[in-house]
C-alpha atoms as a PDB file:
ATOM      1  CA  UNK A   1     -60.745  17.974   1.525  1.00  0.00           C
ATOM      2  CA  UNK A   2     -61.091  18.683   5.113  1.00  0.00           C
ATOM      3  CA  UNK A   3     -58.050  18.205   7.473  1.00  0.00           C
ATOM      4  CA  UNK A   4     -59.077  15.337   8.527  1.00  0.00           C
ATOM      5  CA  UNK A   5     -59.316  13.619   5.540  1.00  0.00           C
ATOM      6  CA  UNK A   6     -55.548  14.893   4.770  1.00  0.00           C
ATOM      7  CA  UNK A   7     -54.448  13.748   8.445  1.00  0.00           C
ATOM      8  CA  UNK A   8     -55.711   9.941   7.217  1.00  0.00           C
ATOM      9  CA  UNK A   9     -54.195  10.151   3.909  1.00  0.00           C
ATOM     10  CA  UNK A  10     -50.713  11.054   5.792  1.00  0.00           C
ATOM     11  CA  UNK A  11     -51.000   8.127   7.766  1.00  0.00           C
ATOM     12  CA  UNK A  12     -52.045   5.544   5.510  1.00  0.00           C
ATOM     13  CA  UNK A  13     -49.110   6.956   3.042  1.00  0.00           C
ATOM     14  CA  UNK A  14     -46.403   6.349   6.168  1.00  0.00           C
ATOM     15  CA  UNK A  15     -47.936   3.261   7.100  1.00  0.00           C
ATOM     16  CA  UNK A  16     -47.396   2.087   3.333  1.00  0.00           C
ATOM     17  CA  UNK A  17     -44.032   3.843   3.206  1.00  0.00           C
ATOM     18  CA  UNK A  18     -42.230   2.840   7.033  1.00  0.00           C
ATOM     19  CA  UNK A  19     -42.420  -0.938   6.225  1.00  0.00           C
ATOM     20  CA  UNK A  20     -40.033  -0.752   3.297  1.00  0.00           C
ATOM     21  CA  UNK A  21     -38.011   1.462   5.658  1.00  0.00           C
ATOM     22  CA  UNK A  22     -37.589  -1.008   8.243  1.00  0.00           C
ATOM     23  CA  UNK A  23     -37.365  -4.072   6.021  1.00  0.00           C
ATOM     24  CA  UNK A  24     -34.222  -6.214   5.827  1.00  0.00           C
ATOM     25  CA  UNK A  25     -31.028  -4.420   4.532  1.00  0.00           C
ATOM     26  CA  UNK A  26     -27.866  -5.435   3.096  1.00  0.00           C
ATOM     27  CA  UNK A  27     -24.523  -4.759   3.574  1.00  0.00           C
ATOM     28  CA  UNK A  28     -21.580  -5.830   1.769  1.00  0.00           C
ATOM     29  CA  UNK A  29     -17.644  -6.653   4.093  1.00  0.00           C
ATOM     30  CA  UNK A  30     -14.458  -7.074   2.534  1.00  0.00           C
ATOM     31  CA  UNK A  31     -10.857  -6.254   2.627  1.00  0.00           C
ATOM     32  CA  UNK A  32      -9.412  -2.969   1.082  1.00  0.00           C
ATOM     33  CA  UNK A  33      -6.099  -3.161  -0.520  1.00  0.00           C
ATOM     34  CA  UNK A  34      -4.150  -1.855   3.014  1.00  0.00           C
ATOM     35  CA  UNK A  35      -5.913  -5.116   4.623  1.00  0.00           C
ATOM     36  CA  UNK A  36      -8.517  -2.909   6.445  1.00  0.00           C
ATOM     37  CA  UNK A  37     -12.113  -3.693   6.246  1.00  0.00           C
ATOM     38  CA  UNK A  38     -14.658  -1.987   4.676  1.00  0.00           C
ATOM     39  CA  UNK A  39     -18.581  -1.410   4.764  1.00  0.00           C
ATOM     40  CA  UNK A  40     -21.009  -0.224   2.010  1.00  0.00           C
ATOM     41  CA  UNK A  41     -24.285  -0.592   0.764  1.00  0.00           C
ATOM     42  CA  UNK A  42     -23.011  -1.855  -3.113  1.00  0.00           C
ATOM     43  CA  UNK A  43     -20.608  -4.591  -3.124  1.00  0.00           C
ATOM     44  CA  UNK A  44     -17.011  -3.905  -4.513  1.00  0.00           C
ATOM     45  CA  UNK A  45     -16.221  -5.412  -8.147  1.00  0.00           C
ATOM     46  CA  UNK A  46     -13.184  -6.340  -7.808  1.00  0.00           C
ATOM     47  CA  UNK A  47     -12.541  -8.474  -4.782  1.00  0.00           C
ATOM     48  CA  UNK A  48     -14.833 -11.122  -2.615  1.00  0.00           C
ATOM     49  CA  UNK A  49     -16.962  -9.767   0.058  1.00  0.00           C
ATOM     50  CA  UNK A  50     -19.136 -10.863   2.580  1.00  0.00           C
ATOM     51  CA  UNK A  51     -22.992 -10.544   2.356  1.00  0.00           C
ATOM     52  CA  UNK A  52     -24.875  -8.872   5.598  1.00  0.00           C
ATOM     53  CA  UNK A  53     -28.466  -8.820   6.540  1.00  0.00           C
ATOM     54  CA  UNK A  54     -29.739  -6.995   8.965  1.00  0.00           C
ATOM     55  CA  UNK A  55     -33.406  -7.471   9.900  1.00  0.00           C
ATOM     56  CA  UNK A  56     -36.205  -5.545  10.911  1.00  0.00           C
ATOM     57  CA  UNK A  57     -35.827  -2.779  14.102  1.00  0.00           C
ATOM     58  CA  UNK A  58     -38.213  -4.605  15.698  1.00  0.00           C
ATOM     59  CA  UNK A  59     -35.766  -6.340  17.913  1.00  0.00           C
ATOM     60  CA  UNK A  60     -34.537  -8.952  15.883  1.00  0.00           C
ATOM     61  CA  UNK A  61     -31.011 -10.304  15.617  1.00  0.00           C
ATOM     62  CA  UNK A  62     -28.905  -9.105  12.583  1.00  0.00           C
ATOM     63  CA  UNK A  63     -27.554 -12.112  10.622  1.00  0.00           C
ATOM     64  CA  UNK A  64     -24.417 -12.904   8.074  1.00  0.00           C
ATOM     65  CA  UNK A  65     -25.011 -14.924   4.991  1.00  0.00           C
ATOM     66  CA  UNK A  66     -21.597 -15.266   3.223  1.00  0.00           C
ATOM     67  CA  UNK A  67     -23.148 -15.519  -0.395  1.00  0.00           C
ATOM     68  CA  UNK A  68     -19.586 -14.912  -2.088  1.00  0.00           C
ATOM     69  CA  UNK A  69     -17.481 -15.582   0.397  1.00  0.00           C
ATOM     70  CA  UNK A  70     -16.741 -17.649   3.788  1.00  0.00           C
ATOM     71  CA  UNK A  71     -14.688 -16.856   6.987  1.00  0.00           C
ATOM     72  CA  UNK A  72     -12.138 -18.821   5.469  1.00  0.00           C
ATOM     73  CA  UNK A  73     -12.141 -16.811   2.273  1.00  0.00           C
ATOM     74  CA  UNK A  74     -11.691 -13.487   4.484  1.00  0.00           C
ATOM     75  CA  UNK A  75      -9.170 -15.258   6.389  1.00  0.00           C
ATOM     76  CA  UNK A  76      -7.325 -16.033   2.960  1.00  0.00           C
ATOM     77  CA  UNK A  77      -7.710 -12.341   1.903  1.00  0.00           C
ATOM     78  CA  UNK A  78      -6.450 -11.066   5.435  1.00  0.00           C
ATOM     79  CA  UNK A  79      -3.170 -13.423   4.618  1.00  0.00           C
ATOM     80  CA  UNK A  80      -3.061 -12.072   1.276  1.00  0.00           C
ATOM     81  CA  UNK A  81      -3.056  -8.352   2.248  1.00  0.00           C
ATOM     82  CA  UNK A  82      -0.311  -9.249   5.067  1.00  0.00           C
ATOM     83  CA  UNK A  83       1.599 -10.943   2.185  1.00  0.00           C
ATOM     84  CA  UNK A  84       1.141  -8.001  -0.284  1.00  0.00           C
ATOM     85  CA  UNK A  85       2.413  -5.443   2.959  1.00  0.00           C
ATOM     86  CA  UNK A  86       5.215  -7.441   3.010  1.00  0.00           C
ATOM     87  CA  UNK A  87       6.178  -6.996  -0.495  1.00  0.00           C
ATOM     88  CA  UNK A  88       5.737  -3.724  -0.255  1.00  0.00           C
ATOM     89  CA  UNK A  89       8.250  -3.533   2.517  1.00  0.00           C
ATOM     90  CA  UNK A  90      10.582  -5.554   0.294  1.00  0.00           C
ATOM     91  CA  UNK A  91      10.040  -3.069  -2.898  1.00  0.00           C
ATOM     92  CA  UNK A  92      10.694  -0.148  -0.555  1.00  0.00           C
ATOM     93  CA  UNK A  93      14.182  -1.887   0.670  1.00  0.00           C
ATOM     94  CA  UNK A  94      15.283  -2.624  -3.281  1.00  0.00           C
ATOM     95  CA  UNK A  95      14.777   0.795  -3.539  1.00  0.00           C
ATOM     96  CA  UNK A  96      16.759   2.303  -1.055  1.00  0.00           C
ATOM     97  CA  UNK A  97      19.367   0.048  -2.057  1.00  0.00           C
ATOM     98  CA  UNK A  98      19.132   0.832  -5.370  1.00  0.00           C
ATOM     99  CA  UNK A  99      19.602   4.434  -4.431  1.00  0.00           C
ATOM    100  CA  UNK A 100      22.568   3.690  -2.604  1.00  0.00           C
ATOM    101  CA  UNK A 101      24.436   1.994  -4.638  1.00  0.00           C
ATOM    102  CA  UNK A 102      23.578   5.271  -7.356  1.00  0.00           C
ATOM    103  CA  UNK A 103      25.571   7.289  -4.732  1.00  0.00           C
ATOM    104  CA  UNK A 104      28.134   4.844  -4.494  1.00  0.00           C
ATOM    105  CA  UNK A 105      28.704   4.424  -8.255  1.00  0.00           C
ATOM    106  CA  UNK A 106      28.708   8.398  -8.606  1.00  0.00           C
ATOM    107  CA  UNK A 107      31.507   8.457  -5.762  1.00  0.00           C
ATOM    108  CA  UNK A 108      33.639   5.655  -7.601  1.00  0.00           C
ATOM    109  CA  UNK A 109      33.009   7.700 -11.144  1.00  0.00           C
ATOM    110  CA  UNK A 110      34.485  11.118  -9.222  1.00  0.00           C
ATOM    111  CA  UNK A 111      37.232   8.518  -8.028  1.00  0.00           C
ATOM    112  CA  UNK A 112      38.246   7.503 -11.309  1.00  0.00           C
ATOM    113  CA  UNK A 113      38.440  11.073 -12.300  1.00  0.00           C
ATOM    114  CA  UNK A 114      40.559  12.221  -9.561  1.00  0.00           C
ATOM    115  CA  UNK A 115      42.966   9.649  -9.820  1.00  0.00           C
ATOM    116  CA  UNK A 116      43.053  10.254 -13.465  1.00  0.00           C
ATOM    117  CA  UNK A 117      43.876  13.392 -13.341  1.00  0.00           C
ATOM    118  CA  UNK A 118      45.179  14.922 -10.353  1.00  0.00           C
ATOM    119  CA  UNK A 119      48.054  13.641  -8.127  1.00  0.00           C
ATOM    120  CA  UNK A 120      46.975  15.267  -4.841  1.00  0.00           C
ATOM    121  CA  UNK A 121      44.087  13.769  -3.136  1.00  0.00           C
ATOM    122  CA  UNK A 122      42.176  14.627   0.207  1.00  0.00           C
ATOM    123  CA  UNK A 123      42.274  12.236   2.768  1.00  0.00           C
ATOM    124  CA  UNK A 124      39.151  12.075   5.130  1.00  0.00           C
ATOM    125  CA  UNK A 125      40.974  13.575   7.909  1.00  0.00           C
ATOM    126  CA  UNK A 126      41.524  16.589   5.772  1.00  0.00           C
ATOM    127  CA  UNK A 127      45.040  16.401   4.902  1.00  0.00           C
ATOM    128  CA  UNK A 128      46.440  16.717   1.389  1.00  0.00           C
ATOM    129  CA  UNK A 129      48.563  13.373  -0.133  1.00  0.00           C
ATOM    130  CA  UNK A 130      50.518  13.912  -2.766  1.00  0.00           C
ATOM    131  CA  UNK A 131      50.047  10.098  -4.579  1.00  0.00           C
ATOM    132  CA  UNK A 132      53.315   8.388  -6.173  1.00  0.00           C
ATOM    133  CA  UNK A 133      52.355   6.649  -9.915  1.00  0.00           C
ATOM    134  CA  UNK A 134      52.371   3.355  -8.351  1.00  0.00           C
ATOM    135  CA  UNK A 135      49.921   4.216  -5.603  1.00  0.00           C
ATOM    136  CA  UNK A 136      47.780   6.396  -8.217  1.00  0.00           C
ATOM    137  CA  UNK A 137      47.632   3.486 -10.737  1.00  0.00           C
ATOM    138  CA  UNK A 138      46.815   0.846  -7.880  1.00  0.00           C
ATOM    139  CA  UNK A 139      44.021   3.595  -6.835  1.00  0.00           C
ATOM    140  CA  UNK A 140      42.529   4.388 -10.423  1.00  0.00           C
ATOM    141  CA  UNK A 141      42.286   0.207 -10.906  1.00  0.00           C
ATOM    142  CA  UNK A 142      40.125  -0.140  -7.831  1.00  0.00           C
ATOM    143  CA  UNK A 143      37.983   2.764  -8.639  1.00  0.00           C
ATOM    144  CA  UNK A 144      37.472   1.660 -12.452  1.00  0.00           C
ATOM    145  CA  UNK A 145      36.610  -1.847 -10.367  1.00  0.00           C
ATOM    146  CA  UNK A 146      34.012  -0.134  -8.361  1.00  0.00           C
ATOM    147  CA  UNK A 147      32.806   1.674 -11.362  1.00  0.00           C
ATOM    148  CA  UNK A 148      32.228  -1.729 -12.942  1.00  0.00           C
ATOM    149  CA  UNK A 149      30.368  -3.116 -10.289  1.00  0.00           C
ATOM    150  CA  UNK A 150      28.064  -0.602  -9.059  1.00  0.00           C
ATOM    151  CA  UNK A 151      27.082   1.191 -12.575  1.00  0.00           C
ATOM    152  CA  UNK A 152      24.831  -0.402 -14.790  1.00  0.00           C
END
């Protein structure tokens, strides 16, 4: 084969090769689980999406065929992931209460102790009280009390 020959055989293998190149493509939109949206090429399994064609380069508009879902559906799924942020901001709050009220039940347990067995206590200034057996009953009750309510 002569170079010429091979030139032609180039071209006509392009010319077979660029259409499919340039032919409509697809693109799939949705909602990730943080309420962003997302692009790709394969649609996602387990949510709705939005079908995309784009046509041809050749100057053509790009259009949206919603095949699986409508504007109303991604509006739904937009209210959905706002809903599921919210919860999520509600989980985090039980848990920092939760975690409170741990410190608070292991302050009432170390209560209960002192009182129990010592008859000086600390005040939160500092100073040293030594606690008569009324006061140091009246004290143990309320932090038995507290025990109750904050431990599980």
């Amino acid at each position: 084969m002569n170079l010429k020959s091979i030139f032609c055989f180039n071209i006509l293998i392009i010319s077979l090769v660029a259409p499919s190149a340039w032919a409509n493509s697809v693109s799939y939109k949705w909602l990730d689980d943080n309420g962003n949206i997302a692009y790709s090429q394969t649609p996602p399994r387990d949510r709705e999406y939005e079908t995309i064609r784009t046509k041809s380069a050749s100057g053509n508009t790009t259009t949206k065929s919603s095949s699986t879902s409508s504007s109303s559906v991604v509006k739904a799924l937009e209210e959905s992931a706002s809903a599921r942020k919210e919860k999520e901001g509600e989980a985090k709050k039980e848990a920092e209460f939760a975690e409170k009220r741990a410190v608070e039940c292991e302050k009432a347990k170390k209560n209960v102790e002192t009182y129990t067995i010592y008859r000086r206590v600390r005040n939160p200034d500092g100073s040293v009280e030594r606690l008569d057996d009324k006061d140091r009953a009246r004290l143990l009750e309320e932090a038995k009390q507290n025990v109750a309510d904050l431990c599980d």
